[in-house]
Structures are given as C-alpha cells and as structure tokens.
Protein backbone atom coordinates (compact mmCIF):
# COMPACT_ATOMS: atom_id res chain seq x y z
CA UNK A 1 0.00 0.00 0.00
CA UNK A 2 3.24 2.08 1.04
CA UNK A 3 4.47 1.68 -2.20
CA UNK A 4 1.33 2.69 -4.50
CA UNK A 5 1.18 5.78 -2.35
CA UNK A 6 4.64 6.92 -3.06
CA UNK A 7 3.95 5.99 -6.94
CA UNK A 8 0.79 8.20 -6.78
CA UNK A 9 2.69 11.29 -5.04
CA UNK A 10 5.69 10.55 -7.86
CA UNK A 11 2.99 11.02 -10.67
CA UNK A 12 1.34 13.98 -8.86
CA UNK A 13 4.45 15.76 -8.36
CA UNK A 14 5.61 15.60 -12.18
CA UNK A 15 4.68 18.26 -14.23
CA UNK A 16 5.07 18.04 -17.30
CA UNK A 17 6.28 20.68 -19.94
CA UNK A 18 4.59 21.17 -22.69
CA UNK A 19 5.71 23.73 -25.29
CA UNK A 20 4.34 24.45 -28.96
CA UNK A 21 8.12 24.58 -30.43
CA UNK A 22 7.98 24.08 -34.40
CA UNK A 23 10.65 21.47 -33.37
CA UNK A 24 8.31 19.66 -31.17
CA UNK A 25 5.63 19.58 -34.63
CA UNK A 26 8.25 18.73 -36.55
CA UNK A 27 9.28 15.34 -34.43
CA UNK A 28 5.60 14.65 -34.00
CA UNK A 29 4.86 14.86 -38.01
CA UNK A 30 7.23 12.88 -39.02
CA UNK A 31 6.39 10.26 -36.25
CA UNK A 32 2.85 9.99 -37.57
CA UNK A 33 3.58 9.72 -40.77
CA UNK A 34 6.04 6.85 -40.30
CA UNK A 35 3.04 5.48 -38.74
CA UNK A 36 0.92 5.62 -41.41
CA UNK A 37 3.50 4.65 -43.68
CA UNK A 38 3.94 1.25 -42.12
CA UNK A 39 -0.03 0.70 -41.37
CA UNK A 40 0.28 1.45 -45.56
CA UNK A 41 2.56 -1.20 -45.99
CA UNK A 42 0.85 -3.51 -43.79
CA UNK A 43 -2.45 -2.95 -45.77
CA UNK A 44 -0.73 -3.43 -49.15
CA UNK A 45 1.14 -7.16 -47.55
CA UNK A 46 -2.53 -8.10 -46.58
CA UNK A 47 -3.99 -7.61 -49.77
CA UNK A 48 -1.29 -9.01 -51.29
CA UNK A 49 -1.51 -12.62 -49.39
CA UNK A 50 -4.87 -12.38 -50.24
CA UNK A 51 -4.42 -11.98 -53.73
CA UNK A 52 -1.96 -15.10 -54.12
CA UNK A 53 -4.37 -17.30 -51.84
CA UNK A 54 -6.99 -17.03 -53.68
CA UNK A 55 -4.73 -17.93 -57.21
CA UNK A 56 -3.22 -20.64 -55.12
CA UNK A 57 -6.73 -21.76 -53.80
CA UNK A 58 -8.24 -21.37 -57.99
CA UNK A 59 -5.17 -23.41 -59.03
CA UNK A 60 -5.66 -25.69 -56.38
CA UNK A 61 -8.90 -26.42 -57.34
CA UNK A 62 -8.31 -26.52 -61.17
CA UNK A 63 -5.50 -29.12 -61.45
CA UNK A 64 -7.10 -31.02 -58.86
CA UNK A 65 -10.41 -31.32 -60.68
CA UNK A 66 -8.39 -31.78 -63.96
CA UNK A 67 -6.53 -34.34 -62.38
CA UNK A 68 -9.78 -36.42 -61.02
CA UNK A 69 -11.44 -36.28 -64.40
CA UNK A 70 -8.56 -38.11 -66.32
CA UNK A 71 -8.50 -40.69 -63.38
CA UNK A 72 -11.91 -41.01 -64.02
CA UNK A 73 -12.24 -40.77 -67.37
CA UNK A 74 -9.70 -43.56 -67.91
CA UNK A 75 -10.99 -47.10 -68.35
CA UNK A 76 -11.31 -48.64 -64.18
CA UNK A 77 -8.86 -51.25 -65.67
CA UNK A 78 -6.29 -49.06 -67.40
CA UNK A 79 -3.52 -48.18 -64.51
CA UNK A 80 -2.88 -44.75 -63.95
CA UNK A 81 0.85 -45.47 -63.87
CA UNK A 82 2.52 -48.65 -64.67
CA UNK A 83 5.84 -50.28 -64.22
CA UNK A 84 7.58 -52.55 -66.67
CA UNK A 85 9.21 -54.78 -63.76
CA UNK A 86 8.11 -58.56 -62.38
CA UNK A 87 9.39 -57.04 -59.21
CA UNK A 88 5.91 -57.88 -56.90
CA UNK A 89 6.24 -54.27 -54.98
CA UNK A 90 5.97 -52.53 -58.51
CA UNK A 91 3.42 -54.67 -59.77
CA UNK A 92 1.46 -53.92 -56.89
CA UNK A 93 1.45 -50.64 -57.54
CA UNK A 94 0.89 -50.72 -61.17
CA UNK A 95 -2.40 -52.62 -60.14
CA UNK A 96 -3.25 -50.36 -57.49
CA UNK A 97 -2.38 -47.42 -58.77
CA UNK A 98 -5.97 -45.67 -59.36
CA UNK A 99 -6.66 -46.08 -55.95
CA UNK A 100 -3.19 -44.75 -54.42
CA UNK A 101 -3.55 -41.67 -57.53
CA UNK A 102 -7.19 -41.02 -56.37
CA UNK A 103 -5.97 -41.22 -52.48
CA UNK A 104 -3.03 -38.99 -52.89
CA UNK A 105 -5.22 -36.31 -54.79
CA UNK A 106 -7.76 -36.51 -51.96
CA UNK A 107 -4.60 -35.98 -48.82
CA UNK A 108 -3.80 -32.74 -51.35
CA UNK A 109 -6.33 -31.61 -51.55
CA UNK A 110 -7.38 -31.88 -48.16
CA UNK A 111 -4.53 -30.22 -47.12
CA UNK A 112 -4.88 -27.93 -49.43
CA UNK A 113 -8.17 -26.68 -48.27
CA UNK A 114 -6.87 -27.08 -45.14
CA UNK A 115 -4.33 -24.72 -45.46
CA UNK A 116 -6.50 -22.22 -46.89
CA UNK A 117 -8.72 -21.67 -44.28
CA UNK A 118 -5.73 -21.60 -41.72
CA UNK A 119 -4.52 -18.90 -43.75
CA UNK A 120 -7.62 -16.80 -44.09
CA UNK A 121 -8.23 -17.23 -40.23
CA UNK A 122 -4.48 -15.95 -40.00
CA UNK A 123 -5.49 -12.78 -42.05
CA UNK A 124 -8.83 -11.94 -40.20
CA UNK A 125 -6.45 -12.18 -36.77
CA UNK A 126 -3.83 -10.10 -38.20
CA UNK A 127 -6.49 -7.32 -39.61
CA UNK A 128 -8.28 -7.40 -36.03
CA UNK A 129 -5.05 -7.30 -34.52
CA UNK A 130 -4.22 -3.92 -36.50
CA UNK A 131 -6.87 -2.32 -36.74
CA UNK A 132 -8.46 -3.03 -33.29
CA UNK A 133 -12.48 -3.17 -32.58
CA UNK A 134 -12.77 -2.36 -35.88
CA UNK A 135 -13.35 -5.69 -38.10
C-alpha cells in the first residue's frame, strides 16, 4: 500500500512541460507519418496474401479437378501409372495405382483446403489485430 502511495505522489508531483516549439511539430509529423506509412505497408502485404491465396486456392482447385477427371475418365482397368518390372512391390502398384492416384489427390487436396482456411483465419487475426475493434 506504502508503495502505491509513493507511486501516486511521484505522478502527482511531475509536471510536465509542454511547449508548442515548431521542433516539437516537426518530431511529432514525421512520427505519424512513419506510422501511417507502415499501417500502408501492412495494408498493401494483406492484400497481397490475399491476392496469391486465392490464385493458389483457384489453381488448387483446377489441377485437382483436372486431375480427377482423367482418373476417371480412364478405363477402371487401365492403370494410372505402370511399371515394366516382375518385381511384386511394382506390380502392386501398377495394379493399385488408381486407388493410391485417387488417395493422394484426396490428402492434397485436403490439405490444401486445409491450409486455406488456416490462412484466411491468419489474415482476419492479423487485420483485427491492427486495426483493433474495428473488423
């Protein structure tokens, strides 16, 4: 208690001078607008990993859906991949390999989407973070 009286009669005995010196403005504008120039920046970084999410996201989505038509567009007995070995590990996958191609696809793009919203949940914290109350 001692020692949140003695803080209080610290802060009560300061006084603090203030003067309207063209120095003082000076300091203060160019503080401010090194402020604003980094909110700027910060702004223009946002948009900017918004812009490439949403081409990685379109990409995403477009070689993934190519990629599912061909696998199944192709005959179910036509491999997707095929090995010219009588090694059993490489025949197995030569006979499996629609199944591993269509699993593989599905982990990527899983991930993928995954990702995407981690990303976007990353940006909306970020924004709040800057700009306060305000999102």
């Amino acid at each position: 208690m001692n020692k949140d009286k003695a803080l209080e009669e610290l802060f009560l005995a300061h006084k603090p001078h203030f003067d309207d010196s063209d120095a003082f403005m000076a300091l203060l504008t160019k503080r401010l607008d090194a402020v604003e120039y980094i909110k700027q920046h910060q702004e223009a970084t946002i948009r900017r990993y918004k812009i490439a999410m949403v081409v990685a996201f379109v990409a995403g989505i477009i070689s993934g859906a190519i990629a599912i038509a061909y696998i199944l567009s192709a005959p179910m007995t036509a491999p997707v991949f095929t090995f010219d070995s009588q090694i059993a590990v490489l025949q197995w996958l030569s006979e499996n390999s629609r199944f591993i191609a269509v699993a593989a696809i599905s982990l990527l793009m899983t991930f993928g989407i995954t990702a995407f919203i981690s990303n976007v949940q990353e940006i909306i914290t970020m924004r709040y973070a800057m700009h306060g109350a305000k999102v």
